[in-house]
PDB file of N, CA and C in Angstrom:
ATOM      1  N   UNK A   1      11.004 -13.433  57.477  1.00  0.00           N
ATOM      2  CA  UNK A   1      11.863 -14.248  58.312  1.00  0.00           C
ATOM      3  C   UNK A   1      13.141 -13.486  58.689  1.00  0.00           C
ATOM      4  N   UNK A   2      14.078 -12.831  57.801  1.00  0.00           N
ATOM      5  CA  UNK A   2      14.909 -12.324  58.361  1.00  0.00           C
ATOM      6  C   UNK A   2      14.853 -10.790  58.932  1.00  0.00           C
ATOM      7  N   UNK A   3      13.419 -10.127  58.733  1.00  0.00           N
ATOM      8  CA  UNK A   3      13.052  -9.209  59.942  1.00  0.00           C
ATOM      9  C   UNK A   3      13.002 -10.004  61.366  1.00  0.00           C
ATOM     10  N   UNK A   4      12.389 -10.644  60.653  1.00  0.00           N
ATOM     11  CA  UNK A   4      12.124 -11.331  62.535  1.00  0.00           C
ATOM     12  C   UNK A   4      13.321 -11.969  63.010  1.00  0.00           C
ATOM     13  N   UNK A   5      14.333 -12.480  62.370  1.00  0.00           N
ATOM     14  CA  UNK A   5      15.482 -12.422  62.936  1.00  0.00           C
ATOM     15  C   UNK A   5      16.165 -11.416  63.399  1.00  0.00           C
ATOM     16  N   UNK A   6      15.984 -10.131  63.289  1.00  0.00           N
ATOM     17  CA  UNK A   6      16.874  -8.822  63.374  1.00  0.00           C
ATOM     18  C   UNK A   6      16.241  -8.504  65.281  1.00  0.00           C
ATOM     19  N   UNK A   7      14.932  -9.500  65.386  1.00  0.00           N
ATOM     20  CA  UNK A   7      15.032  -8.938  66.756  1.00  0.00           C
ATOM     21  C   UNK A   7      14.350  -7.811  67.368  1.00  0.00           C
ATOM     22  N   UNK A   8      13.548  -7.274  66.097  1.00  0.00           N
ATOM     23  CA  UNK A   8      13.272  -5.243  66.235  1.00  0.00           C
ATOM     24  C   UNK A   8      11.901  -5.640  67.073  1.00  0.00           C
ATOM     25  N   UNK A   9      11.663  -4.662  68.145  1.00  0.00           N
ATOM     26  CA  UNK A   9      10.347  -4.436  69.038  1.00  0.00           C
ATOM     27  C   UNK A   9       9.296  -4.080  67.970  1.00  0.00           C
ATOM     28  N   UNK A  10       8.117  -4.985  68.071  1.00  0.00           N
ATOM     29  CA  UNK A  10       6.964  -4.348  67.192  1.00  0.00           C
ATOM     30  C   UNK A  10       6.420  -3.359  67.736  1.00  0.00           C
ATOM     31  N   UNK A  11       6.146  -2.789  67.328  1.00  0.00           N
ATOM     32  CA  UNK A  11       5.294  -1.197  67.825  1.00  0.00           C
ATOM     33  C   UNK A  11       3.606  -0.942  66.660  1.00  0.00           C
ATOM     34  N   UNK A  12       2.852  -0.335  67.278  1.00  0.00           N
ATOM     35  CA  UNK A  12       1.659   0.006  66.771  1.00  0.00           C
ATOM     36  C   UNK A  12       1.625   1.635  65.930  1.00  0.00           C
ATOM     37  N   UNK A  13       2.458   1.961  66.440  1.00  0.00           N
ATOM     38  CA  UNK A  13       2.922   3.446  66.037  1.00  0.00           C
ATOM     39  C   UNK A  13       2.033   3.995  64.663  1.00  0.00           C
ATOM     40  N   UNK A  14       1.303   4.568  64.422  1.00  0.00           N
ATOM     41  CA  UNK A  14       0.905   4.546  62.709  1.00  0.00           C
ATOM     42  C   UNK A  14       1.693   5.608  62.316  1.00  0.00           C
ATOM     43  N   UNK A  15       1.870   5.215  60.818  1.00  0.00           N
ATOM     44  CA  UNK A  15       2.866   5.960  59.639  1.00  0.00           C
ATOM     45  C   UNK A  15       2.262   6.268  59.030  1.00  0.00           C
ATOM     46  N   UNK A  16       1.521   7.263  58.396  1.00  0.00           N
ATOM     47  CA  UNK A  16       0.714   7.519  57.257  1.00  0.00           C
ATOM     48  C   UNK A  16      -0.454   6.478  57.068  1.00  0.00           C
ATOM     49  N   UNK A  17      -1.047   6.138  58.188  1.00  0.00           N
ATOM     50  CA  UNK A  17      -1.933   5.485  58.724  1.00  0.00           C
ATOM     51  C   UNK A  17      -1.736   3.567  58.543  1.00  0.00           C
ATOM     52  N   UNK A  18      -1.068   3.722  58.556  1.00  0.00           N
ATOM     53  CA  UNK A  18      -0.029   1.776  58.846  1.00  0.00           C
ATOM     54  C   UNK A  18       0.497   1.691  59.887  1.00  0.00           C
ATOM     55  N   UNK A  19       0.555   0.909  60.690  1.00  0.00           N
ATOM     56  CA  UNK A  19       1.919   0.466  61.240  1.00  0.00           C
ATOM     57  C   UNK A  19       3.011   0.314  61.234  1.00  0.00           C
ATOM     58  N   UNK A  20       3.709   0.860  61.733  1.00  0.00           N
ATOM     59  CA  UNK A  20       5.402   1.319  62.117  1.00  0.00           C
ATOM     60  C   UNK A  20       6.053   0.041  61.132  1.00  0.00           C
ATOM     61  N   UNK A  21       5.570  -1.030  62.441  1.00  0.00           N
ATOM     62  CA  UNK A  21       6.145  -2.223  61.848  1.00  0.00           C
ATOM     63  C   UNK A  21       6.041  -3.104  60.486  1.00  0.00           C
ATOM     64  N   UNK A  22       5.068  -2.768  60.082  1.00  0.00           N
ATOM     65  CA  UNK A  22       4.154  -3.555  58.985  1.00  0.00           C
ATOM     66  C   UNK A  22       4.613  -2.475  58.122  1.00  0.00           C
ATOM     67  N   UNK A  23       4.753  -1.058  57.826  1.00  0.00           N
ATOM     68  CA  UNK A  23       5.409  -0.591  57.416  1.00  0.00           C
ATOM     69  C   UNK A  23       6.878  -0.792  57.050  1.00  0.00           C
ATOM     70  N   UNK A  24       7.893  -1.128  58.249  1.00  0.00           N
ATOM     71  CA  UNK A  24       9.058  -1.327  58.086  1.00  0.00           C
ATOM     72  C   UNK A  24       9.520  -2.790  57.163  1.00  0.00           C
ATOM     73  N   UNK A  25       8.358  -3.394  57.659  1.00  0.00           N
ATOM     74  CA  UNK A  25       8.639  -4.600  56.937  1.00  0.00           C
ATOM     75  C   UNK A  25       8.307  -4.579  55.417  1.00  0.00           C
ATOM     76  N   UNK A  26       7.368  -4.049  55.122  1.00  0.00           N
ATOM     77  CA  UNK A  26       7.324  -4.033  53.874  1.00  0.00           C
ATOM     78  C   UNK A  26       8.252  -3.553  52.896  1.00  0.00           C
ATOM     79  N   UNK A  27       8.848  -2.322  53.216  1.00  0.00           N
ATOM     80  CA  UNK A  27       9.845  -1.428  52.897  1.00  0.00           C
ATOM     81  C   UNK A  27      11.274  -2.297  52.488  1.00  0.00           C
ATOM     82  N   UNK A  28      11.626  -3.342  53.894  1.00  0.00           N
ATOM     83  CA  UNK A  28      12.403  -4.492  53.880  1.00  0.00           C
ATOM     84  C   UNK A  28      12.065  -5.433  52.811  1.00  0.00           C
ATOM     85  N   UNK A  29      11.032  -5.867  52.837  1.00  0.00           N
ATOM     86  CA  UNK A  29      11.055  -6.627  51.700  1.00  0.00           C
ATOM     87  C   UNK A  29      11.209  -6.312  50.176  1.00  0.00           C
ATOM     88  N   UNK A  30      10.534  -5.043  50.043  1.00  0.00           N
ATOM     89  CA  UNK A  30      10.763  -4.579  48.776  1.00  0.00           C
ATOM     90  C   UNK A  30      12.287  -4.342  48.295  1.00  0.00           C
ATOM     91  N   UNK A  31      13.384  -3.839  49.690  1.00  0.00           N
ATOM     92  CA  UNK A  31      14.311  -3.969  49.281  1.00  0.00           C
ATOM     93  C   UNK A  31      15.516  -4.999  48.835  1.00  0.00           C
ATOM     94  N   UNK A  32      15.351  -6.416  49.404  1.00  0.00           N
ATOM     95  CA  UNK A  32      15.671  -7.736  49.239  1.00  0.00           C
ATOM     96  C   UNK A  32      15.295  -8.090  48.127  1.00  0.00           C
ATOM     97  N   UNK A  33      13.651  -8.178  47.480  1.00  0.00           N
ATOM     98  CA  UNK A  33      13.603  -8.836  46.108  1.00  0.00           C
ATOM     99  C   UNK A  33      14.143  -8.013  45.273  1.00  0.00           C
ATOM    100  N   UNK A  34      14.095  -6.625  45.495  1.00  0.00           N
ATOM    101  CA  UNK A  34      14.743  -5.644  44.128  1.00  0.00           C
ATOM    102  C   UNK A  34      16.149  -5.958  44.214  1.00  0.00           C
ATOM    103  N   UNK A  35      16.813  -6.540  45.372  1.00  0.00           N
ATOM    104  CA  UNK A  35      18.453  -6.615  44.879  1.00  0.00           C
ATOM    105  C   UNK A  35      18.476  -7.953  44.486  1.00  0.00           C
ATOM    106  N   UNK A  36      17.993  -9.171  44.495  1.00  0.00           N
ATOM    107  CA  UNK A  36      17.690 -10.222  44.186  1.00  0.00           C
ATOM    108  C   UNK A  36      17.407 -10.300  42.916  1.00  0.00           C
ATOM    109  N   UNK A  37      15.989  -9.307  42.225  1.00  0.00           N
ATOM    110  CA  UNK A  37      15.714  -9.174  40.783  1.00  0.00           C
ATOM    111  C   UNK A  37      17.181  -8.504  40.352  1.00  0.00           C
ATOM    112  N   UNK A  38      17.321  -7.526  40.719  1.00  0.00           N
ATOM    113  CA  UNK A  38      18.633  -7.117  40.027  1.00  0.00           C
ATOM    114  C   UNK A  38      19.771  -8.173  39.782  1.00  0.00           C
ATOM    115  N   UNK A  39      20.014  -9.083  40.966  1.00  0.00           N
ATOM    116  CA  UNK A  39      20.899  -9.839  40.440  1.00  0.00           C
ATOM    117  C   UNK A  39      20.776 -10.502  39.538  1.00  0.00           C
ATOM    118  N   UNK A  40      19.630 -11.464  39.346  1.00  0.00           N
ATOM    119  CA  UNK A  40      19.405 -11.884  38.105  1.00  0.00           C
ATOM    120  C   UNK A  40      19.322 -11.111  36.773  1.00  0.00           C
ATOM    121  N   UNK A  41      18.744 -10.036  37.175  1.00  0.00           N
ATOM    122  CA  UNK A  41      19.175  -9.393  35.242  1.00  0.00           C
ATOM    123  C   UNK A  41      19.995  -9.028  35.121  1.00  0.00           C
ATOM    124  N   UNK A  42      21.115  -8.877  36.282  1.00  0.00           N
ATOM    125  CA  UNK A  42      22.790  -8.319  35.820  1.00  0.00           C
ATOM    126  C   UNK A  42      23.652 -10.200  35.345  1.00  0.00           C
ATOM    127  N   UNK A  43      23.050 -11.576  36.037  1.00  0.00           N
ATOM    128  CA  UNK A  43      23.484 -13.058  35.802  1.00  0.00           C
ATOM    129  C   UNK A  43      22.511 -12.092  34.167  1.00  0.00           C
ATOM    130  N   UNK A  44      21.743 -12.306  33.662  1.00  0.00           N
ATOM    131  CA  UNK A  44      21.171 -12.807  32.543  1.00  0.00           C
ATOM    132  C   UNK A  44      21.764 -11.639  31.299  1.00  0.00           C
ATOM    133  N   UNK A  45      21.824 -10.398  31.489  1.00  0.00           N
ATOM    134  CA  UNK A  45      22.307  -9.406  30.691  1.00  0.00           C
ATOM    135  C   UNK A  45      23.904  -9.609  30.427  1.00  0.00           C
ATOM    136  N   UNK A  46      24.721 -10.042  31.625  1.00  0.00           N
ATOM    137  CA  UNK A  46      26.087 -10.554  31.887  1.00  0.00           C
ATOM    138  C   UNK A  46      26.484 -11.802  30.558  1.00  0.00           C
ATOM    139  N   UNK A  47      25.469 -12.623  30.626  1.00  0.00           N
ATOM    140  CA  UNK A  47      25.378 -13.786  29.732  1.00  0.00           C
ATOM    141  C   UNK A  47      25.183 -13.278  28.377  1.00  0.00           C
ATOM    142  N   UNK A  48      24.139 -12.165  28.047  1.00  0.00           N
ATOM    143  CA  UNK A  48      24.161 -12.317  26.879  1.00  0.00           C
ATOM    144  C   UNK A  48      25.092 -11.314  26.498  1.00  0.00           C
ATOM    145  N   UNK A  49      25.942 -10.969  26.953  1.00  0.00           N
ATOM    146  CA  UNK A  49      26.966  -9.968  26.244  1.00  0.00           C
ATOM    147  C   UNK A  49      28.465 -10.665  25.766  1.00  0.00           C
ATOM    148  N   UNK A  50      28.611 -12.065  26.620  1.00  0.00           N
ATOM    149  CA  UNK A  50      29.452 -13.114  25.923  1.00  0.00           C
ATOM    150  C   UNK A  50      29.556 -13.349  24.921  1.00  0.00           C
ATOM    151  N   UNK A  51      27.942 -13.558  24.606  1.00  0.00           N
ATOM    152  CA  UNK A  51      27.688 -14.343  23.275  1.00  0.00           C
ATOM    153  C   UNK A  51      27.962 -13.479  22.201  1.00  0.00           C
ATOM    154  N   UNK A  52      28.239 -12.517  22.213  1.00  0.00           N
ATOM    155  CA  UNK A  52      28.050 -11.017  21.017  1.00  0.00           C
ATOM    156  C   UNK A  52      29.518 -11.424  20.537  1.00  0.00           C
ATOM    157  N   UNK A  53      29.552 -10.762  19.253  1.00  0.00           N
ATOM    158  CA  UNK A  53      30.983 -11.437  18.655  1.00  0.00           C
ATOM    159  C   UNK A  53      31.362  -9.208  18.201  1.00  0.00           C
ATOM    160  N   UNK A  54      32.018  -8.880  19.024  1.00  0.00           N
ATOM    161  CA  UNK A  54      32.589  -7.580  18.565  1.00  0.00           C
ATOM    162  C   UNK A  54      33.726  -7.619  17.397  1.00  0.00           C
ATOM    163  N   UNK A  55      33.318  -6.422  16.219  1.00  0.00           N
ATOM    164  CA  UNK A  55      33.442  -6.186  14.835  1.00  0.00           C
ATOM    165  C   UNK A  55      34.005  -4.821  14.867  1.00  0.00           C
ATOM    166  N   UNK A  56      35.604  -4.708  14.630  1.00  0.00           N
ATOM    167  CA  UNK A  56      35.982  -3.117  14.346  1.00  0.00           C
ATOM    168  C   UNK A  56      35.910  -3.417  12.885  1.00  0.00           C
ATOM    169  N   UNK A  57      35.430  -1.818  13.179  1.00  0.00           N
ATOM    170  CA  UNK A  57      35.632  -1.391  11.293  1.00  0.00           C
ATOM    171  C   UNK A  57      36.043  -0.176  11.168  1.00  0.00           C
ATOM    172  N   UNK A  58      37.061  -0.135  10.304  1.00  0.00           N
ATOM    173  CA  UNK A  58      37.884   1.226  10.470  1.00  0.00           C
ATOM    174  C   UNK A  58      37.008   1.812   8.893  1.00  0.00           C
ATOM    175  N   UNK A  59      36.771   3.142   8.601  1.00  0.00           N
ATOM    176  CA  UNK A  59      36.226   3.891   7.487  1.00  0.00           C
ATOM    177  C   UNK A  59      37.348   5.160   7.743  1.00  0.00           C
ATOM    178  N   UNK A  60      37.560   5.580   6.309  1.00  0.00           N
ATOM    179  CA  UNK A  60      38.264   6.360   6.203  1.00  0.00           C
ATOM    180  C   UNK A  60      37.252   6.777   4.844  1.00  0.00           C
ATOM    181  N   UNK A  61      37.368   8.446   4.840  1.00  0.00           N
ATOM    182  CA  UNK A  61      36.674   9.386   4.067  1.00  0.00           C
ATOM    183  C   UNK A  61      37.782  10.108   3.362  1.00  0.00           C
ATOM    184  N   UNK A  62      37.791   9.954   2.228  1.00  0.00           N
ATOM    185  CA  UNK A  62      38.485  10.777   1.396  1.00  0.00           C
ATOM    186  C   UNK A  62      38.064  12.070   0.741  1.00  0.00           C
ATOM    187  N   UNK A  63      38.699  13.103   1.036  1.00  0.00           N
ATOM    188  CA  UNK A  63      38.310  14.096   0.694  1.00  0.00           C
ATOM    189  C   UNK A  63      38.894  15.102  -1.020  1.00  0.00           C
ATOM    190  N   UNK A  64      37.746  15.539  -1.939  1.00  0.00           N
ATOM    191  CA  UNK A  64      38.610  16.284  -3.024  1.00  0.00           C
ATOM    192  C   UNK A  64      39.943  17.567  -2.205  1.00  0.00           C
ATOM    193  N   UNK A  65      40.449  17.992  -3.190  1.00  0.00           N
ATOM    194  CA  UNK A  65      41.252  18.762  -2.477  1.00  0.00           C
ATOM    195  C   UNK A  65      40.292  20.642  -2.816  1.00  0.00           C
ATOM    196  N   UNK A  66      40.893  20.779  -1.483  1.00  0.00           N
ATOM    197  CA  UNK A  66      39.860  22.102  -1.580  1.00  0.00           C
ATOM    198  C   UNK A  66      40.493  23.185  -2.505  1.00  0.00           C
ATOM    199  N   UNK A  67      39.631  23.696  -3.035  1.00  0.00           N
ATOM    200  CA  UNK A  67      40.156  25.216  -3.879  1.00  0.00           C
ATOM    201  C   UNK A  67      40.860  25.863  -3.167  1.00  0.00           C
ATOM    202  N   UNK A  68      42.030  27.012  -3.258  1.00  0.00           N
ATOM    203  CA  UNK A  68      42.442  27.527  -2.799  1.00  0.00           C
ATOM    204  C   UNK A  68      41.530  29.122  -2.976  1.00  0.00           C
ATOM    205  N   UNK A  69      41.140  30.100  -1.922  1.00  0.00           N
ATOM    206  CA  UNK A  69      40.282  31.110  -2.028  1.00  0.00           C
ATOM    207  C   UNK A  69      41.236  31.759  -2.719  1.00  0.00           C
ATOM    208  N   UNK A  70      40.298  32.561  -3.557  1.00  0.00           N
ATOM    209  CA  UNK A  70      40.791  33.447  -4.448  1.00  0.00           C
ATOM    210  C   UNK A  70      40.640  35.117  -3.485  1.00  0.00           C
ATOM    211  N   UNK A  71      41.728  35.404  -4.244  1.00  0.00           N
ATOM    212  CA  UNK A  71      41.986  36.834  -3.530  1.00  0.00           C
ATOM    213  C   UNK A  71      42.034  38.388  -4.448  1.00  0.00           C
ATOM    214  N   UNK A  72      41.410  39.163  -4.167  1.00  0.00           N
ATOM    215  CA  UNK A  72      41.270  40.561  -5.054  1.00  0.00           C
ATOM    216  C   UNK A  72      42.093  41.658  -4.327  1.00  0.00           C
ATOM    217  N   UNK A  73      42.584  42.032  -5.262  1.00  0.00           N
ATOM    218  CA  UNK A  73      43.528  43.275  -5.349  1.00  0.00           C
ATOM    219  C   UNK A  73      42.267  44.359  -5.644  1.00  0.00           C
ATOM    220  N   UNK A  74      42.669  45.313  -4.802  1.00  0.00           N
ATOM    221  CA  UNK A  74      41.922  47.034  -4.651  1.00  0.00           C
ATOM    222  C   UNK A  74      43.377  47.990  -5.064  1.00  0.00           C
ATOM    223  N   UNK A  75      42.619  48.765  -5.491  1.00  0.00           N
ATOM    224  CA  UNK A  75      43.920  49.421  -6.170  1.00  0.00           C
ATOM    225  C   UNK A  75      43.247  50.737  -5.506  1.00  0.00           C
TER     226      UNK A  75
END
């Protein structure tokens, strides 16, 4: 429906052995439901990231104290 609102001249033209048009349209449609599906899993992924309850946790590592290297005298 909203190809055929846009008005475009059908043509017979073949594309990789399809039609121009029947081609174009398909192409169109695939691109409408994929932004459509997308919207919904960005509404549904959007939702569940509300619900998450974020938790800092600070860790601190204590370390022994290091040896100091030992050093040799050459005479």
């Amino acid at each position: 429906m909203i190809y055929g609102a846009l008005n475009i001249p059908e043509t017979d033209y073949p594309v990789l052995g399809i039609g121009a048009t029947n081609l174009a349209i398909s192409v169109f449609n695939g691109v409408i439901y994929g932004i459509i599906a997308w919207l919904i899993y960005s509404l549904i992924a959007g939702r569940e990231k509300k619900d998450q309850t974020n938790v800092n946790v600070d860790v601190h590592v204590h370390e022994k104290e290091k040896e100091e290297p030992k050093t040799t005298q050459t005479s």
